[in-house]
Protein backbone atom coordinates (compact mmCIF):
# COMPACT_ATOMS: atom_id res chain seq x y z
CA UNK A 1 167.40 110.96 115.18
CA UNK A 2 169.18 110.71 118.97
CA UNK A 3 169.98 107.27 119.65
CA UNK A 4 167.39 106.62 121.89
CA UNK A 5 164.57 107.70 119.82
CA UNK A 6 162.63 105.09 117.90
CA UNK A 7 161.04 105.33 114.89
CA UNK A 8 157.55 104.25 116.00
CA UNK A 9 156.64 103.51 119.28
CA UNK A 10 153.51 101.70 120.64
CA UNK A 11 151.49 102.38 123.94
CA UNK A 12 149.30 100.25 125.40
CA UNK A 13 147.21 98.33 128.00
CA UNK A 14 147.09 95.31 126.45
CA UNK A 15 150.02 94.28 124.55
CA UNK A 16 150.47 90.51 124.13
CA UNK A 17 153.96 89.49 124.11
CA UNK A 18 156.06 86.23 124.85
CA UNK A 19 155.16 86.87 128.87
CA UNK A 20 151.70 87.10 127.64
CA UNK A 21 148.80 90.38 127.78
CA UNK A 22 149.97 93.20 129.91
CA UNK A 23 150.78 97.24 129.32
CA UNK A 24 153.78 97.77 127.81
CA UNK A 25 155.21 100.31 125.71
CA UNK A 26 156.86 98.99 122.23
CA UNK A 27 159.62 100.81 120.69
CA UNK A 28 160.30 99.58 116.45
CA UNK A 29 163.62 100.67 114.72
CA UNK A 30 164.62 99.86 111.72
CA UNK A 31 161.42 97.65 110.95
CA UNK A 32 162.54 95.25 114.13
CA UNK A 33 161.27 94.89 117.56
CA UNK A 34 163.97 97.11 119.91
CA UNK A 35 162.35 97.49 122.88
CA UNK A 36 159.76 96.41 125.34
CA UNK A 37 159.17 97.64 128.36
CA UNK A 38 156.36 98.55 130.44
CA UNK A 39 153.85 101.31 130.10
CA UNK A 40 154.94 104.21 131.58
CA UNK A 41 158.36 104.08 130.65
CA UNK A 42 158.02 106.61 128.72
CA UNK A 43 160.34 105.45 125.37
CA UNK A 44 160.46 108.36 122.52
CA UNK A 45 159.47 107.56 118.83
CA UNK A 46 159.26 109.85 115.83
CA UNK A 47 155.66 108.54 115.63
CA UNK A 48 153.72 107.52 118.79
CA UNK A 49 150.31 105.36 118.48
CA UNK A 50 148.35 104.99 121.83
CA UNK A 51 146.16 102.28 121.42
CA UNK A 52 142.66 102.61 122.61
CA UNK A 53 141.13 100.80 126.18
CA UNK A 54 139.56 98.31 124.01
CA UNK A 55 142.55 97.24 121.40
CA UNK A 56 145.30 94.53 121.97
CA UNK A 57 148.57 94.88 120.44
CA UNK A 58 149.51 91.37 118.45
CA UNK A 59 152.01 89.79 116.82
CA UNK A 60 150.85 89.52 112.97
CA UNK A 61 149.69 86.09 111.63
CA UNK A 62 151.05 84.01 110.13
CA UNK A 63 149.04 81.95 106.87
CA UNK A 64 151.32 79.05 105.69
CA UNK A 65 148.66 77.55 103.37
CA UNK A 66 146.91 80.32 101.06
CA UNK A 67 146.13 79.81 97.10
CA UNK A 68 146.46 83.34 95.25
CA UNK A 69 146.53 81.41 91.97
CA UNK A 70 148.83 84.14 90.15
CA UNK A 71 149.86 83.89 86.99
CA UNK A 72 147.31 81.72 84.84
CA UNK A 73 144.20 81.89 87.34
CA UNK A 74 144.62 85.62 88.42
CA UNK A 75 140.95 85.94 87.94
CA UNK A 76 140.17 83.56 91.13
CA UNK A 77 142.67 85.60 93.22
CA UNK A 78 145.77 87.48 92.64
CA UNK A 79 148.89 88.83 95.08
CA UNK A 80 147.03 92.20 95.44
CA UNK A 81 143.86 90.59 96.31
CA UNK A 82 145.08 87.93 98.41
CA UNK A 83 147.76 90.50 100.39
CA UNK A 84 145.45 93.20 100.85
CA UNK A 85 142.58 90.45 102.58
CA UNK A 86 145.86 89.16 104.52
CA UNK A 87 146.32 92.37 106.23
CA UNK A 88 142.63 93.38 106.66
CA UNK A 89 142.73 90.32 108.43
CA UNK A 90 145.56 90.40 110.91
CA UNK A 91 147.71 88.48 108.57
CA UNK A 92 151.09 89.65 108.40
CA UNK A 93 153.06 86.73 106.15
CA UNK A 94 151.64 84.55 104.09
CA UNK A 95 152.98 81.37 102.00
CA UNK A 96 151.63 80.76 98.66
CA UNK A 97 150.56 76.67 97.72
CA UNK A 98 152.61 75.82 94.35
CA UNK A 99 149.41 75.38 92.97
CA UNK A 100 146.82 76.24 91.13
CA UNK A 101 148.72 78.77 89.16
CA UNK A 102 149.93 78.27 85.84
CA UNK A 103 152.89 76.99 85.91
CA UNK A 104 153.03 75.85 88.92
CA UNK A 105 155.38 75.97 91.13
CA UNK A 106 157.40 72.50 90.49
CA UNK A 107 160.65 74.14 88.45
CA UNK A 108 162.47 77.01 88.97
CA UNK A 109 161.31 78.56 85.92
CA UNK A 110 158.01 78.29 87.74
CA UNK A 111 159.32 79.79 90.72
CA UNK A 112 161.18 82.56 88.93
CA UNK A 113 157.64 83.26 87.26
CA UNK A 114 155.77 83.49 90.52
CA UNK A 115 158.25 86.22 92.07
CA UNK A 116 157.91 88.27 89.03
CA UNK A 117 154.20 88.23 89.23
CA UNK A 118 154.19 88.91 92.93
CA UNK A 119 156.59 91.89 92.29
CA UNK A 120 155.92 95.39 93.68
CA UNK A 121 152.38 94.44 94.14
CA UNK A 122 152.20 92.78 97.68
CA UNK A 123 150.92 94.35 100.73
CA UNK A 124 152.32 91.38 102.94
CA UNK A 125 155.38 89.57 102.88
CA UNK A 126 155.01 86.11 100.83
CA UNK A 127 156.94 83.06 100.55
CA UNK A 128 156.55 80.17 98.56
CA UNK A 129 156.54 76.47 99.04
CA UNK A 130 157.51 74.30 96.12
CA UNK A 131 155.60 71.44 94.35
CA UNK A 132 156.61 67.49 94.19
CA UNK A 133 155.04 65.54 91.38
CA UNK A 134 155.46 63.22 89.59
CA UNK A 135 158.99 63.51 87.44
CA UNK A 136 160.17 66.25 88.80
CA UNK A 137 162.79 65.31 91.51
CA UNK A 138 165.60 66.42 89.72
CA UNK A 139 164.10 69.72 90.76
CA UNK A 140 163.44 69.62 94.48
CA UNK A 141 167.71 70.63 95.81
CA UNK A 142 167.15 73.60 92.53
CA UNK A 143 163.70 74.58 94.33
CA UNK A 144 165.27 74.53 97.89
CA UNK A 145 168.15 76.13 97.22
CA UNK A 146 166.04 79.13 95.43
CA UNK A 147 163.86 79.83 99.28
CA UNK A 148 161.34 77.77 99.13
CA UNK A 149 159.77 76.68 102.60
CA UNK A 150 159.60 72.86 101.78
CA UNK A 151 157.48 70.86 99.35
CA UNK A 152 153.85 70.28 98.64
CA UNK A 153 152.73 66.78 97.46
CA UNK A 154 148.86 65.31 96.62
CA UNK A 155 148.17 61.14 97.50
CA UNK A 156 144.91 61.72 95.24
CA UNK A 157 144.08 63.95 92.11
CA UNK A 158 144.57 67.86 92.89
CA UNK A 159 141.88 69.42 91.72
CA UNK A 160 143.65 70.39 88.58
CA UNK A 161 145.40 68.59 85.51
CA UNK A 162 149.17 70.48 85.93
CA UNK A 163 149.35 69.33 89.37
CA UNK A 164 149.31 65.65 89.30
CA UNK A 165 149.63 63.51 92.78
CA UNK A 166 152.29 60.99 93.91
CA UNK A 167 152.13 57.65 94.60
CA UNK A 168 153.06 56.51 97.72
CA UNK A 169 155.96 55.41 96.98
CA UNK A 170 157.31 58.20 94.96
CA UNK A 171 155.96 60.50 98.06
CA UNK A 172 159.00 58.03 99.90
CA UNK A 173 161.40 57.98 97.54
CA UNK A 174 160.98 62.17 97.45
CA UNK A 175 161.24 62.19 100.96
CA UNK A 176 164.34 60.56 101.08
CA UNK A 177 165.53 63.03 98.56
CA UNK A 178 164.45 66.37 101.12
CA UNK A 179 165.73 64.82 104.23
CA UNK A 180 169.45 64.83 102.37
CA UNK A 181 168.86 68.35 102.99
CA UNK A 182 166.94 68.80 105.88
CA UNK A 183 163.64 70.18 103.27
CA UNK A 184 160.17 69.22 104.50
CA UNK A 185 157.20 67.73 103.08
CA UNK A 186 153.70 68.90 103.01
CA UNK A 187 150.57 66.12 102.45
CA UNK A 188 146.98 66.53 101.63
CA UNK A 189 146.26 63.61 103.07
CA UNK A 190 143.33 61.80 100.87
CA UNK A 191 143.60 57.93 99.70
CA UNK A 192 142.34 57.68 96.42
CA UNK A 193 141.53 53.90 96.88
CA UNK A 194 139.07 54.50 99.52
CA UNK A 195 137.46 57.10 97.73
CA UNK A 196 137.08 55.18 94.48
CA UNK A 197 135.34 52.73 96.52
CA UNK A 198 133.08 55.70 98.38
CA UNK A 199 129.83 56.75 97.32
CA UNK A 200 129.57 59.08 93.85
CA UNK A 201 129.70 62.62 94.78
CA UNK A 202 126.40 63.87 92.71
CA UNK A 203 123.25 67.05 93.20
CA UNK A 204 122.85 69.31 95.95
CA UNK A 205 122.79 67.13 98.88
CA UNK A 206 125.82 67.81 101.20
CA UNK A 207 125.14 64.77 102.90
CA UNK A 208 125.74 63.04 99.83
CA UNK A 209 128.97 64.78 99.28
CA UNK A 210 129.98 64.30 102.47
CA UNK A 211 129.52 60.32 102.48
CA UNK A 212 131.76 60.39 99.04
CA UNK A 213 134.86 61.96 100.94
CA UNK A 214 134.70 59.37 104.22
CA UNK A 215 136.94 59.60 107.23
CA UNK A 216 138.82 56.72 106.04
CA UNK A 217 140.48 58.31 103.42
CA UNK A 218 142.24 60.70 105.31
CA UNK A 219 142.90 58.42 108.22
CA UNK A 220 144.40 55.62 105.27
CA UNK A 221 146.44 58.55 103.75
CA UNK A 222 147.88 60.27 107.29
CA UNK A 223 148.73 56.38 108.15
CA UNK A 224 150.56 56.45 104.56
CA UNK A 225 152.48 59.81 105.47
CA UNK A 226 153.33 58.74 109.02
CA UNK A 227 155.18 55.24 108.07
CA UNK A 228 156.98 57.11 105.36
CA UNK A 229 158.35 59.68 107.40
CA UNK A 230 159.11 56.92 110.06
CA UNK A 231 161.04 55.36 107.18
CA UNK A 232 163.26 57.89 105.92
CA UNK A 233 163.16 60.42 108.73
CA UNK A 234 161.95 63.15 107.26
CA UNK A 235 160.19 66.06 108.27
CA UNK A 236 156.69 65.71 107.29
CA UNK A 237 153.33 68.25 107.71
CA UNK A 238 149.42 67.28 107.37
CA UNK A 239 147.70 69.72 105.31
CA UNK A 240 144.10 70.87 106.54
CA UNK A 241 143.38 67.53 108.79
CA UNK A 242 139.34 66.94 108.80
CA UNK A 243 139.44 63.68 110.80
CA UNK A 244 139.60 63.17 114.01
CA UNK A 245 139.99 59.80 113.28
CA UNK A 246 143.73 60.33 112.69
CA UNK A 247 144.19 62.30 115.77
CA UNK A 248 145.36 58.65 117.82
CA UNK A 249 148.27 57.89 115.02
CA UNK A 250 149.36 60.71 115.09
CA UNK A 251 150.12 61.44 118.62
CA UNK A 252 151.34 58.47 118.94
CA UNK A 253 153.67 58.96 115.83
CA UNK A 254 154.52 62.12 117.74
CA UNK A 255 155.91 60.24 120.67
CA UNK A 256 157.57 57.71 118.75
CA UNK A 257 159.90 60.50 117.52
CA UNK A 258 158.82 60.72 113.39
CA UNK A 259 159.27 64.51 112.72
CA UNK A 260 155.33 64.79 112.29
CA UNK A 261 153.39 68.59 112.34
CA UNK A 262 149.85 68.82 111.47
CA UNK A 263 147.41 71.89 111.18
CA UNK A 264 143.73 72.36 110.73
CA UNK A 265 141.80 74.86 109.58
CA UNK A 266 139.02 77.53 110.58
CA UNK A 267 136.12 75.84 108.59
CA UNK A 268 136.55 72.52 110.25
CA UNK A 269 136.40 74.10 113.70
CA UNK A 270 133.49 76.38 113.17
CA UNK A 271 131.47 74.96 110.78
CA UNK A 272 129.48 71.57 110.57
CA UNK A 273 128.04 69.26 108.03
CA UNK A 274 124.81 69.09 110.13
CA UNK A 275 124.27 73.00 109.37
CA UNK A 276 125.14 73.02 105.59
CA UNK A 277 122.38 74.10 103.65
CA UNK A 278 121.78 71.71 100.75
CA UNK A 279 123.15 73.13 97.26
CA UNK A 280 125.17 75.74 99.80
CA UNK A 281 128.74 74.82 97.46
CA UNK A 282 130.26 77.79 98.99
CA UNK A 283 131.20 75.11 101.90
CA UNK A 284 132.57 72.55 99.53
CA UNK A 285 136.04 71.90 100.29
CA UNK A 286 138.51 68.85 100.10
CA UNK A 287 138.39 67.02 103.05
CA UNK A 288 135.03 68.24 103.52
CA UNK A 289 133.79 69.93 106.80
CA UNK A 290 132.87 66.99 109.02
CA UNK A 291 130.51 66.58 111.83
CA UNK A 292 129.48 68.06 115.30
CA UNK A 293 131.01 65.43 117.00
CA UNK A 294 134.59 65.56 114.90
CA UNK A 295 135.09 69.49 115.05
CA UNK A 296 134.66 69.14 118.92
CA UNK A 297 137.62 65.97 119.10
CA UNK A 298 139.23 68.41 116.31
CA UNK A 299 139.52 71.36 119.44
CA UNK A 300 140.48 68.93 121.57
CA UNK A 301 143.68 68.02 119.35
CA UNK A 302 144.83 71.48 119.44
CA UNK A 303 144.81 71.67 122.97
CA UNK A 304 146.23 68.75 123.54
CA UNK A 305 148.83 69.37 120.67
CA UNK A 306 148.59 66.39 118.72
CA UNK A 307 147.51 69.31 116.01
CA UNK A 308 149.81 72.26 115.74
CA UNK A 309 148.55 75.10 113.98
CA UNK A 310 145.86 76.49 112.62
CA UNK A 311 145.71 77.84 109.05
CA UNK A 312 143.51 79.42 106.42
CA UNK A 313 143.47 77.04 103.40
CA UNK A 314 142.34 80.27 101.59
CA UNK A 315 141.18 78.11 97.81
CA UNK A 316 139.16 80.48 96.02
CA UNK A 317 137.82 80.25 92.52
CA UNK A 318 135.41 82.55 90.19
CA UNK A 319 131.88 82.48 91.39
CA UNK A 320 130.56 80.40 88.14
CA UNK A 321 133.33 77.73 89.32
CA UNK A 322 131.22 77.62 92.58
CA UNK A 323 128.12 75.94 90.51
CA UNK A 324 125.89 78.52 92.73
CA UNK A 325 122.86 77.82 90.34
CA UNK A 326 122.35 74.72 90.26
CA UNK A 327 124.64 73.81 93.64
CA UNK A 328 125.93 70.54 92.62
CA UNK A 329 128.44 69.41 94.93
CA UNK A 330 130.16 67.23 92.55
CA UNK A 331 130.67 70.01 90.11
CA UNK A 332 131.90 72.51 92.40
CA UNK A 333 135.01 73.67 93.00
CA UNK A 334 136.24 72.56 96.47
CA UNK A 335 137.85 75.45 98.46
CA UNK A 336 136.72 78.07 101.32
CA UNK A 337 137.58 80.98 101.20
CA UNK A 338 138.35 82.82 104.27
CA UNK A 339 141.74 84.85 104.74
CA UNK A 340 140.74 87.88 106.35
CA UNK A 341 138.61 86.62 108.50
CA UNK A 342 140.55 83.39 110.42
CA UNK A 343 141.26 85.94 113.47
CA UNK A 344 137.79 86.51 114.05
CA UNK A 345 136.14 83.15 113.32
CA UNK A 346 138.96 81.14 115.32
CA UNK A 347 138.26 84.02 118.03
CA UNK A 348 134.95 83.89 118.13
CA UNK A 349 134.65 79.86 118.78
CA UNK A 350 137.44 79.54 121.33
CA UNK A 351 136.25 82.35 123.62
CA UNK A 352 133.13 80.83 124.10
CA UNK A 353 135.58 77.84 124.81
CA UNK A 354 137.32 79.40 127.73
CA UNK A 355 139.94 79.54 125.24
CA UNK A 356 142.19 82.51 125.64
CA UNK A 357 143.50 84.93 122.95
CA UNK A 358 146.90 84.36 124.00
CA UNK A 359 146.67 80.51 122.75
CA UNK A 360 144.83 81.25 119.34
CA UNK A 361 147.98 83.27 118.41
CA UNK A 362 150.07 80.73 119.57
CA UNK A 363 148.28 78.26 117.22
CA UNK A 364 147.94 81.24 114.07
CA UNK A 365 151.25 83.16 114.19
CA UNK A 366 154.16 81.60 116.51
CA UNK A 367 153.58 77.65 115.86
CA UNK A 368 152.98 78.20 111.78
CA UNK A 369 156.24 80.27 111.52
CA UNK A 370 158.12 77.86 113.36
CA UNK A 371 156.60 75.03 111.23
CA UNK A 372 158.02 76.93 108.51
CA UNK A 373 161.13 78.10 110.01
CA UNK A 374 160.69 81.82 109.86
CA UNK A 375 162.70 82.71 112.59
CA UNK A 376 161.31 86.29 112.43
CA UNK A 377 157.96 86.10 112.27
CA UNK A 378 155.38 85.16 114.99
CA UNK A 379 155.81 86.71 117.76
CA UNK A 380 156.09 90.37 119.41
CA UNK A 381 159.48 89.65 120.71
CA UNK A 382 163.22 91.74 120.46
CA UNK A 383 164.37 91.27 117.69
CA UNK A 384 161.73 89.96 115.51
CA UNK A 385 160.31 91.67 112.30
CA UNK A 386 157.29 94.59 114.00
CA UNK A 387 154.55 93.01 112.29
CA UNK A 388 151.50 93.80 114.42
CA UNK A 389 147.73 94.02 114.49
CA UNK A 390 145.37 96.30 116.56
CA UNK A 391 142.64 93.97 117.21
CA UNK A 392 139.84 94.88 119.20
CA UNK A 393 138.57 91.12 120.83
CA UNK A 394 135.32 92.81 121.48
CA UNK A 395 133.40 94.05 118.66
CA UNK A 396 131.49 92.74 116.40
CA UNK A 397 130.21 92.50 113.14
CA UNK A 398 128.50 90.86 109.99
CA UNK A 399 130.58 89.00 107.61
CA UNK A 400 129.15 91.04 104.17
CA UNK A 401 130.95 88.79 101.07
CA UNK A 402 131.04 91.52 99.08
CA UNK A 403 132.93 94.08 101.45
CA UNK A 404 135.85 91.44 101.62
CA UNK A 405 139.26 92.30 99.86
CA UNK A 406 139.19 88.72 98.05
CA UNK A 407 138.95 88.97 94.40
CA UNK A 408 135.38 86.96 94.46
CA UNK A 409 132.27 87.81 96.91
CA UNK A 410 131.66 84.33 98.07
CA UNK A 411 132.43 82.83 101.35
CA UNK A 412 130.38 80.30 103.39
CA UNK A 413 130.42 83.03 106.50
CA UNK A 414 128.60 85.62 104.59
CA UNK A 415 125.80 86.71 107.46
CA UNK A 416 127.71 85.38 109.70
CA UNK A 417 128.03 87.45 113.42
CA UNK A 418 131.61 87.50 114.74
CA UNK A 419 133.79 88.56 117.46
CA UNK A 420 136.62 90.57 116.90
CA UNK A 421 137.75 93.25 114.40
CA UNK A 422 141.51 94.15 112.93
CA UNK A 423 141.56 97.90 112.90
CA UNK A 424 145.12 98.45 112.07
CA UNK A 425 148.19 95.96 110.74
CA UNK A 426 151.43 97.36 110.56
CA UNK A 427 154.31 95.31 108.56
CA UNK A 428 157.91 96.00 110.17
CA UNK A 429 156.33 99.04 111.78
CA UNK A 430 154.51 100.65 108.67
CA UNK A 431 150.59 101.04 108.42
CA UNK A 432 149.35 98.78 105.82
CA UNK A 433 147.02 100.78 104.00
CA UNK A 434 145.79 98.85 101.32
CA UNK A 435 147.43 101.59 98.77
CA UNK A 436 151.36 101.65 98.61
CA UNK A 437 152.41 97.96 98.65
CA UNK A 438 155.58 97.25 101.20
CA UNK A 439 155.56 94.04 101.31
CA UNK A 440 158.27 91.26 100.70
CA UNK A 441 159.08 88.61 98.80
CA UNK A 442 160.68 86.26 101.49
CA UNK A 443 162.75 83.35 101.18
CA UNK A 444 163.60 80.12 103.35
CA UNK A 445 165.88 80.99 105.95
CA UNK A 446 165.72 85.02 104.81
C-alpha cells in the first residue's frame, strides 16, 4: 500500500471533531486516527465510506459503569450480550463494575477469571475496575498493578451477599492506601443510617419506594466521600448521583481543590418519579429516579460542571428478578437497563434543551475516558484509537424491548419515541458487525 494511502478513509459533511461539526475527510491507519483534513482533500484509502447528508461522524462512547455479570450471573447479561448492545448503541469502550459476577472482582484470581470469560467473545473493547471490601486491602496495589481503572466501593449493602460495603472509615483508610499510588476510588453514594430510619420499601407503589430511598441518603453519603477525599487526597468519583441535593457540596468541594468527579446517568435525566406507573419495577433502580424538579437542577449540574459525565449504569437481571407479576418494589431487583440506547435518550432530551450534540459527547465519550484515564479513547482526534459511530441525529424510532441486543427484553423505555439512530460503529476502523468479535481486553494505562 503507497505511503499515502490509508486503510479506510471517511467522507463527510458533518464530522465532529475536537474543532467541533464540520466536513472533513478522515483518513485511519493502522486502527489510529492519521489524518484530518477537510472535505475535498481528496485523501486515498483502500476502503472509502461517504457518509450520507443526514449522518454525523462521532467519536465512539465511552460507558465507564456497565454490569455484564459474567461468570456466575451470565444469564442476566454476558460480554457478548453486553458488547454487541454497546456497539448497536454508539458505544465503543466499555468498563465492567467488579460486581455482580461471581467472583467478583476483589482478587486477582477474580480478575484473572473475568478476562478469561471475556476472551475472544467481545465486540467492544472492555476494561475493568476492581472491587474494595471489606478485608481485602492487601489486594488493591495486586489489582492496580494487573490494569484495573481504579476501585469500586458500596457505603450501604450492594445488592448482593459477595459484595459487601465499607464503612466509612475503612472507605478512608482504603483511600489512603490508592492515593500511595495515584489509584482512584469509585462511591455509590447511599447512607445506610438514613435509610434504616426511612420508610419500608413494600407493594407496587413507586411513591412508596421512592420515600424509602430519600435524598438524604445520598446527600449524607457524598458529604461522607467528599471529607474523606479532602482527608487523604485522593482521587475520588460519585457513582450515578440522583440528588440534586448534593450538587452545592460538591462544587464547592470542587473549588476547594479535593480531586472530586461525579457522573449521572440517562434515567435520572429523562425519566421522573411523577410518570412511573405503579408496579412498573422495570424503573427500580438504586438511588431511585427522583422528581421533575431534581432531574431539571440534575441538567443544570452538567452544564454548569459540578457533574462530569454521563454514564449508562447498565444493571440488568433475568426478567423473574424484575417481580413483573406482582410489581413489588421492594422485591425487585434495582437496575435499568439501557446500554444501547444512552445516545439516543441523552439526545433526545438535550436537543429539545438547546443542548447541542457536540456537548452530549463531551459529557458520554471525552470526559468518561479522561475520568478513567484512557488516553485513547474519546475523541476523533490524531492519534487516538478510530472508534466511530454513524449517527443520524434525526430519525426516529420506537424503543421495542425485545429487538435490543441485551440478554433480557425489559427496559423502562420500551414504547418509548426517540431521536437519533446508530447506523454504523466502527472499532479502530473496522465495522462492528455483531458477528466476528474484535474487540479488546484493555488495561489501565494500555
Amino acid at each position: 500500500m503507497p505511503e499515502d494511502t490509508f486503510d479506510v478513509v471517511f467522507r463527510g459533511r458533518q464530522v465532529l471533531a475536537t474543532a467541533g461539526i464540520a466536513a472533513r475527510e478522515v483518513g485511519i491507519r493502522d486502527g489510529v486516527t492519521a489524518a484530518i483534513e477537510p472535505l475535498g482533500t481528496g485523501l486515498s484509502g483502500r476502503d472509502v465510506i461517504d457518509l450520507a447528508g443526514d449522518e454525523i461522524l462521532l467519536p465512539g462512547l465511552v460507558d465507564t459503569h456497565v454490569h455484564v455479570n459474567e461468570p456466575g450471573r451470565t444469564e442476566w447479561e454476558g460480554f457478548a450480550s453486553a458488547t454487541r448492545a454497546a456497539a448497536a448503541g454508539g458505544v465503543t469502550t466499555i468498563i465492567d463494575m467488579p460486581l455482580n459476577s461471581i467472583p467478583p472482582t476483589t482478587s486477582v484470581a477474580g480478575l484473572k477469571r473475568k478476562r478469561e470469560a471475556a476472551g475472544g467473545q467481545v465486540f467492544v473493547d472492555v476494561g475493568f475496575w476492581g472491587g474494595a471490601v471489606p478485608g481485602n486491602r492487601h489486594e488493591l496495589r495486586p489489582l492496580h498493578d494487573e490494569g484495573v481503572f481504579g476501585f469500586k466501593c458500596f457505603l450501604l449493602h450492594s445488592g448482593v451477599d459477595e459484595f459487601p460495603h465499607l464503612a466509612a472509615d475503612e472507605m478512608e483508610e482504603d483511600m489512603a492506601a490508592l492515593k500511595s499510588f495515584d489509584s482512584l476510588m469509585i462511591v455509590h453514594a447511599e447512607d445506610s443510617h438514613t435509610i434504616d430510619h426511612a420508610p419500608r420499601p413494600g407493594g407496587e407503589r413507586y411513591a412508596t419506594f421512592l420515600a424509602s430511598r430519600p435524598r438524604a441518603a445520598e446527600n449524607t453519603a457524598v458529604a461522607e466521600v467528599i471529607e474523606r477525599a479532602r482527608r487523604t487526597g485522593a482521587r475520588a468519583h460519585i457513582v450515578h448521583l440522583s440528588s440534586s441535593d448534593a450538587l452545592p457540596m460538591i462544587a464547592t468541594a470542587k473549588r476547594d481543590g479535593v480531586r472530586l468527579t461525579v457522573e449521572t446517568c440517562p434515567h435520572y435525566l429523562t425519566l421522573t418519579a411523577e410518570e412511573i406507573p405503579d408496579g412498573a419495577t422495570a424503573y427500580k433502580c438504586c438511588p431511585p429516579i427522583r422528581e421533575a424538579a431534581n432531574r431539571e437542577l440534575l441538567w443544570a449540574g452538567l452544564l454548569d460542571g459540578t457533574i462530569d459525565c454521563i454514564v449508562s449504569d447498565h444493571s440488568p437481571s433475568t426478567l423473574d428478578l424484575k417481580d413483573l407479576e406482582n410489581g413489588d418494589f421492594a422485591v425487585a431487583w434495582g437496575g435499568v437497563s439501557s446500554l444501547q440506547l444512552g445516545l439516543s435518550l441523552v439526545w433526545t432530551e438535550a436537543r429539545h434543551r438547546g443542548i447541542t450534540l457536540e456537548q452530549v459527547l463531551s459529557w458520554m465519550s471525552a470526559k468518561p475516558a479522561r475520568f478513567a484515564g484512557l488516553h485513547n479513547k474519546g475523541q476523533l482526534a490524531l492519534g487516538y484509537d478510530a472508534d466511530l459511530c454513524v449517527f443520524a441525529p434525526d430519525e426516529g424510532y420506537v424503543v421495542d424491548a425485545s429487538r435490543l441486543r441485551h440478554k433480557n427484553p425489559i427496559t423502562p423505555y420500551d414504547g418509548k419515541a426517540l431521536s437519533g439512530v446508530v447506523r454504523q460503529t466502527y472499532l479502530r476502523g473496522t465495522l462492528v458487525d455483531g458477528r466476528t468479535p474484535t474487540g479488546r481486553l484493555i488495561r489501565r494505562g494500555g
